[in-house]
Each structure stands twice: as structure tokens, then as C-alpha cells.
Protein backbone atom coordinates (compact mmCIF):
# COMPACT_ATOMS: atom_id res chain seq x y z
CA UNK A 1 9.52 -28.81 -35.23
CA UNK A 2 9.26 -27.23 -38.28
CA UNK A 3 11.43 -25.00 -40.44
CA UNK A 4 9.77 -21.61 -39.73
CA UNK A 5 10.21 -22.42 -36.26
CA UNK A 6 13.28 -23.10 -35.98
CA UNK A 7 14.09 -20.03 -38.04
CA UNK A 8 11.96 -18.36 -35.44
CA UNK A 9 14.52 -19.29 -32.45
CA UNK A 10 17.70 -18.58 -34.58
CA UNK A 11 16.31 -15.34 -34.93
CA UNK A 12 15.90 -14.60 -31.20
CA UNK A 13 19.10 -16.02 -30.27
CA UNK A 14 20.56 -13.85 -32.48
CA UNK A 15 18.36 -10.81 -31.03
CA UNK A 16 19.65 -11.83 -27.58
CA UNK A 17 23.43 -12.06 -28.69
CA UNK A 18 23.61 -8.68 -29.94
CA UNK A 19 21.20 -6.52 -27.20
CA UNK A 20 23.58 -8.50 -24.75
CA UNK A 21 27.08 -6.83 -26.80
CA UNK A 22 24.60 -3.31 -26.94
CA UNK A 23 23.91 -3.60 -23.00
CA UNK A 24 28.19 -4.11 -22.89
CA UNK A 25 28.88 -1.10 -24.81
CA UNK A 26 26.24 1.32 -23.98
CA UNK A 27 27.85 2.97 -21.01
CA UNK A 28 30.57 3.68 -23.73
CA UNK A 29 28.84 4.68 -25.75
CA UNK A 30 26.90 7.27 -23.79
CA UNK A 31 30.40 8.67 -22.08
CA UNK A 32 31.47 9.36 -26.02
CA UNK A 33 28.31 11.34 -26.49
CA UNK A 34 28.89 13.27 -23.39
CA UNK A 35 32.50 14.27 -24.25
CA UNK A 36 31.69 14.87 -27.67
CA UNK A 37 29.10 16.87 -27.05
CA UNK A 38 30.21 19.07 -24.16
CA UNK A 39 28.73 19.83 -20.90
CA UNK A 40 26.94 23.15 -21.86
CA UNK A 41 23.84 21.23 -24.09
CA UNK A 42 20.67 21.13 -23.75
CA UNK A 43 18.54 17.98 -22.70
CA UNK A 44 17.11 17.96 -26.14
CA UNK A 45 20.47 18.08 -27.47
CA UNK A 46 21.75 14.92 -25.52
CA UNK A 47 18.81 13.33 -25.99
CA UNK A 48 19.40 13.97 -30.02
CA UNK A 49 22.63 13.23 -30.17
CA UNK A 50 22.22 10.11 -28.13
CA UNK A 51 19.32 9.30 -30.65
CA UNK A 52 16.17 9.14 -28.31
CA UNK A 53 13.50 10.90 -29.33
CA UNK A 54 10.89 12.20 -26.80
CA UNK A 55 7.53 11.19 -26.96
């Protein structure tokens, strides 16, 4: 195979690697939004502070 290839699989194992760490730490993540941010917001405000925008 050729260089570019193999640059092209590096880069998806890479990719993989960290959305598997993101996928360990979301649920974290999301519980530090939802004390930080109180139980009295909005939808759009979760959804903003969590940083999803809607469509």
C-alpha cells in the first residue's frame, strides 16, 4: 500500500481511539452540565450549554 493510505488508516484509528474516550466520558460530561446549569433551564438552554444546536 501506499503512503496516503496508510496515512488514511492512522487517521481513522486515531478517530476511533478518541470517539471511544468521548463515548467514556460523555455521561460525565452531561451530569456536569446538568448541575452546573440547574434544574430550572430551558431545553434551549441545555441544549446550548451542552453545545447541540437544533436544526
Amino acid at each position: 500500500m501506499d503512503d496516503f493510505t496508510n496515512m488514511i488508516k492512522e487517521m481513522n484509528k486515531d478517530l476511533d481511539e478518541r470517539r471511544r474516550l468521548f463515548d467514556s466520558i460523555q455521561p460525565l460530561y452531561m451530569d456536569l452540565i446538568l448541575l452546573s446549569i440547574g434544574p430550572d433551564c430551558s431545553d434551549e438552554v441545555f441544549l446550548r450549554a451542552a453545545g447541540i444546536e437544533r436544526i
